[in-house]
Protein backbone atom coordinates (compact mmCIF):
# COMPACT_ATOMS: atom_id res chain seq x y z
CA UNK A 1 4.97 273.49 54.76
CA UNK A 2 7.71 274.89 57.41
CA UNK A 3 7.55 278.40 57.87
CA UNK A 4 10.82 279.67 59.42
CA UNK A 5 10.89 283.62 60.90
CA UNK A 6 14.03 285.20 62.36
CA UNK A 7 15.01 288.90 63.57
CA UNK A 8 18.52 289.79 63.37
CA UNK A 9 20.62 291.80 66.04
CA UNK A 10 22.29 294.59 64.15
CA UNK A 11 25.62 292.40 64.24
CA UNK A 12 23.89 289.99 61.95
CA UNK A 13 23.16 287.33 64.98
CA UNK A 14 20.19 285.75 65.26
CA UNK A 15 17.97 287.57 67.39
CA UNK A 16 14.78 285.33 67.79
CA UNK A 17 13.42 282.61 65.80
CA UNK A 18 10.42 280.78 65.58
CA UNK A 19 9.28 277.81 63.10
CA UNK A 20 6.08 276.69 62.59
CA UNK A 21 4.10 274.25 60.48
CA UNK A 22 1.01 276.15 58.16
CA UNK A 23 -1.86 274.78 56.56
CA UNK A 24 -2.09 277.33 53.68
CA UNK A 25 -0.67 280.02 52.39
CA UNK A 26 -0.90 282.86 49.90
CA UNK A 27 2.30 284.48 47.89
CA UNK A 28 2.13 287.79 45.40
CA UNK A 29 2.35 287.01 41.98
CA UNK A 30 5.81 285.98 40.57
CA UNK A 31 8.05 289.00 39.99
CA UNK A 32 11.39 288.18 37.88
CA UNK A 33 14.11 288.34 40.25
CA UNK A 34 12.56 289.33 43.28
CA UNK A 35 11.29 287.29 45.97
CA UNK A 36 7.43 287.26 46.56
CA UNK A 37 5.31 288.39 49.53
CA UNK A 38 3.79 285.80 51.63
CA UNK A 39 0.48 287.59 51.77
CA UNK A 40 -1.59 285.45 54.01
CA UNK A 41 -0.93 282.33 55.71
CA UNK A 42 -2.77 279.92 58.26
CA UNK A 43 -0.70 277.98 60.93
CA UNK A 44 -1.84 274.08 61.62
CA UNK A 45 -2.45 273.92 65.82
CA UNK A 46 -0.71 276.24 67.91
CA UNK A 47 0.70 275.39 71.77
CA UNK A 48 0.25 278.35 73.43
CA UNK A 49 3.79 279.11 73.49
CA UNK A 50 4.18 279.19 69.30
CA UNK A 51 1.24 281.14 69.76
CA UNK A 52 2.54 284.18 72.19
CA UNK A 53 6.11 284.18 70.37
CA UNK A 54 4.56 284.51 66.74
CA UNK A 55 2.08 287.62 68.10
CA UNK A 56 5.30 288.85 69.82
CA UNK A 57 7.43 288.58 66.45
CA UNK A 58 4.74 290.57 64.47
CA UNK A 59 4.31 293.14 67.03
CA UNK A 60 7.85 293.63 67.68
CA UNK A 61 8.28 296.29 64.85
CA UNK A 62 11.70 294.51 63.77
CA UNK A 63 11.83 293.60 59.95
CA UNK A 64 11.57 290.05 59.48
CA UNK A 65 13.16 287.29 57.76
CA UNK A 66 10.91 284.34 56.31
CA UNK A 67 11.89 281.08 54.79
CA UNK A 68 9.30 278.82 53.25
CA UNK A 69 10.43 275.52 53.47
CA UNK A 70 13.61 276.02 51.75
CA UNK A 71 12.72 279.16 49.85
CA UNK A 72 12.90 283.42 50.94
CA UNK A 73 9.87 285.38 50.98
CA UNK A 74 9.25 288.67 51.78
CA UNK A 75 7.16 289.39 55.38
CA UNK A 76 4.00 291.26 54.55
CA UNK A 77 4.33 295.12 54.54
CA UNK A 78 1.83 295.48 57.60
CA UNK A 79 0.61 292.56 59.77
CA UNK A 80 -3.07 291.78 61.06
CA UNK A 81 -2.64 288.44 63.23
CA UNK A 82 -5.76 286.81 64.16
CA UNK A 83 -5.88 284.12 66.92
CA UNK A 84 -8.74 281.14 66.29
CA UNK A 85 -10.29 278.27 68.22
CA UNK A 86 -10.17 277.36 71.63
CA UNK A 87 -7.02 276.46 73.89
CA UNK A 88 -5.60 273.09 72.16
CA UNK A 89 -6.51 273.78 69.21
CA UNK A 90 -6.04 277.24 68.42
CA UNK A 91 -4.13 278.23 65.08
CA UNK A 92 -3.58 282.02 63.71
CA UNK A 93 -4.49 283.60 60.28
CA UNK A 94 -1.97 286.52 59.35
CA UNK A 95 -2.61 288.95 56.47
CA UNK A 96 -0.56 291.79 55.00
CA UNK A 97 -2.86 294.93 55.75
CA UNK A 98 -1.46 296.87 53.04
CA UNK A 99 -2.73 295.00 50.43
CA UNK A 100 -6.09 296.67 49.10
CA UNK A 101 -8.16 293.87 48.42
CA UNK A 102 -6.75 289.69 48.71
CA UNK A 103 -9.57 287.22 48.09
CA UNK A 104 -9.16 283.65 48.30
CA UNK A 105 -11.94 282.14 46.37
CA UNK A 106 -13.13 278.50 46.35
CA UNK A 107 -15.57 277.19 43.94
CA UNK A 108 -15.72 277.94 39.77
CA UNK A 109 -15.23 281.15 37.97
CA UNK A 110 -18.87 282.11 38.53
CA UNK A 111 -18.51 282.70 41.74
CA UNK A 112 -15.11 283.98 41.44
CA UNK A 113 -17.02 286.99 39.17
CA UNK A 114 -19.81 287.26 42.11
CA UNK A 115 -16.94 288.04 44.86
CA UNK A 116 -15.32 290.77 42.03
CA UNK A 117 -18.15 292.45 40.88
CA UNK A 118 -19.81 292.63 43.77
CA UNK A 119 -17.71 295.74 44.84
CA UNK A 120 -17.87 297.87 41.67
CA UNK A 121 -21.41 299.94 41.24
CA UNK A 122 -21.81 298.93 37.83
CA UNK A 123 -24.38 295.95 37.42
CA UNK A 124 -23.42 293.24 36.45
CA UNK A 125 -24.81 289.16 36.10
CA UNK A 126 -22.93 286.49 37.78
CA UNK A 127 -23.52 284.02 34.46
CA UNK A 128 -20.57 286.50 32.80
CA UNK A 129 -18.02 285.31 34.37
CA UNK A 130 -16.22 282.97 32.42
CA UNK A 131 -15.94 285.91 30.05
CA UNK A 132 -15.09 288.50 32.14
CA UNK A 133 -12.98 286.98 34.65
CA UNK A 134 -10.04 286.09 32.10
CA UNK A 135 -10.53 289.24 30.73
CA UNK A 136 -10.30 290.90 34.57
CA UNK A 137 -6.92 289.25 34.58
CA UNK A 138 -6.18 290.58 31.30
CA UNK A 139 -7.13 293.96 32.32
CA UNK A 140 -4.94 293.91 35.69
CA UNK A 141 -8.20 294.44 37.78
CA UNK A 142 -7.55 290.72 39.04
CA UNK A 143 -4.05 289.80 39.95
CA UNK A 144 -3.96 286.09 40.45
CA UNK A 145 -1.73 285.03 43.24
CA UNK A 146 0.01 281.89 43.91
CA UNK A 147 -1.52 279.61 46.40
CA UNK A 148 -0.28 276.32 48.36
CA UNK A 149 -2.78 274.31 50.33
CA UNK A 150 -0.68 270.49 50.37
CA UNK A 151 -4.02 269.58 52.07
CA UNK A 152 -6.30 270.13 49.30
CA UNK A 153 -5.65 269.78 45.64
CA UNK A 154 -8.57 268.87 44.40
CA UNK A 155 -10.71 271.97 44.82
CA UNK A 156 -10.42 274.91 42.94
CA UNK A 157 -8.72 277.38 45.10
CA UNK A 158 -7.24 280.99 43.72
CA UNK A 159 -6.48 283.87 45.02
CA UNK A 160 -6.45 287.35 43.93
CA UNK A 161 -5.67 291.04 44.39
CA UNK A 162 -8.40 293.08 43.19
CA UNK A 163 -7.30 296.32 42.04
CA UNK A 164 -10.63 298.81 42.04
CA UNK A 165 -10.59 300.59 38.97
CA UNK A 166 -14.21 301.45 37.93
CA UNK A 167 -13.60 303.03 34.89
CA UNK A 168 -11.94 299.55 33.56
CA UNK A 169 -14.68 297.07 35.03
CA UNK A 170 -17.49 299.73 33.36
CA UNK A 171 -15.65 298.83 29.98
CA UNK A 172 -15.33 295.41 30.25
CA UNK A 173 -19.21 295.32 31.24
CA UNK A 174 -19.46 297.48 28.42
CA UNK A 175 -17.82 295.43 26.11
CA UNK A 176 -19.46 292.25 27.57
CA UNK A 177 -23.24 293.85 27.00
CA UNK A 178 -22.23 294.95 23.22
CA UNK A 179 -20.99 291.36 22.23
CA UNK A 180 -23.48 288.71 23.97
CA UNK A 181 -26.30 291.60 25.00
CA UNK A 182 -27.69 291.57 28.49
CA UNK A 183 -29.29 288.34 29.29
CA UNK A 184 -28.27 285.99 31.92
CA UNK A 185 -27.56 283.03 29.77
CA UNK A 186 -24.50 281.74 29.92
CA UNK A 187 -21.90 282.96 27.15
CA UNK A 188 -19.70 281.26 24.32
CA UNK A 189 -16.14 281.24 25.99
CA UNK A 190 -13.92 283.83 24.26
């Protein structure tokens, strides 16, 4: 995946541009008509030149302009760049800092439920999720977000925004306890 960024002069001509290769990235959930928000992404190896021009394009303050391979997203609201590995083989993770709460999550729905849950203060057993986690998504606690990683597509990858809403997750667990009771064996799908 190509990941083009631009700035523009104020007469519309190109003011700096940079294109680089990433590994992975993370876009907002599909909005009709409106472009989404690359929310995190992960370069491949950066020369050291890549490298200070992309930390001098987010620091710049100037709005940018990003094309994923051949499609427009939206830059992330607020930047946190973070530069990895040693010289040679260095690469950079950049996240939108005003989203509340983006997980990427590898592995099955349990442990999906055990990253969620783990930040509400109601208890909770990590054998519920396959119940609760479509009905997290159902509930708009857990927004699932679109992810591309050409490299692997054999693992289960998603990624979410949680939204922290106690008095929702409380009901669900709620719910959950009344209907299958408060064991930790594992649940009839619903």
């Amino acid at each position: 995946m190509q990941l083009r960024i631009r700035t523009y002069h104020p007469n519309n001509e190109v003011k700096r541009e940079l294109e680089i290769t990433l590994a992975s990235c993370v876009l907002s959930p599909k909005d009709q008509g409106d472009p989404q928000t690359l929310l995190f992404f992960d370069t491949e190896g950066l020369c050291q030149r890549a490298e200070r021009e992309l930390a001098s394009l987010i620091d710049s303050g100037d709005e940018l302009f990003m094309r994923l391979d051949d499609v427009y997203v939206k830059s992330p609201g607020s930047t946190k760049l973070t530069i990895i590995g040693q010289e040679g083989g260095r690469y950079a993770e950049v996240e939108d800092g005003s989203v509340d709460m983006l997980y990427v999550i590898s592995g099955d729905v349990n442990d999906a439920w055990a990253t969620f849950s783990s930040g509400f203060s109601c208890p909770s057993r990590e054998s519920w999720g396959p119940v609760l986690v479509p009905r997290a998504i159902s509930a708009g606690l857990l927004i699932p977000c679109e992810t591309r990683d050409p490299k692997d597509t054999t693992d289960f990858k998603a990624a979410y925004i949680i939204r922290r809403d106690e008095r929702v997750f409380d009901m669900l667990v709620q719910e959950y306890v009344k209907e299958f009771g408060i064991g930790d064996r594992p649940c009839p799908a619903t």
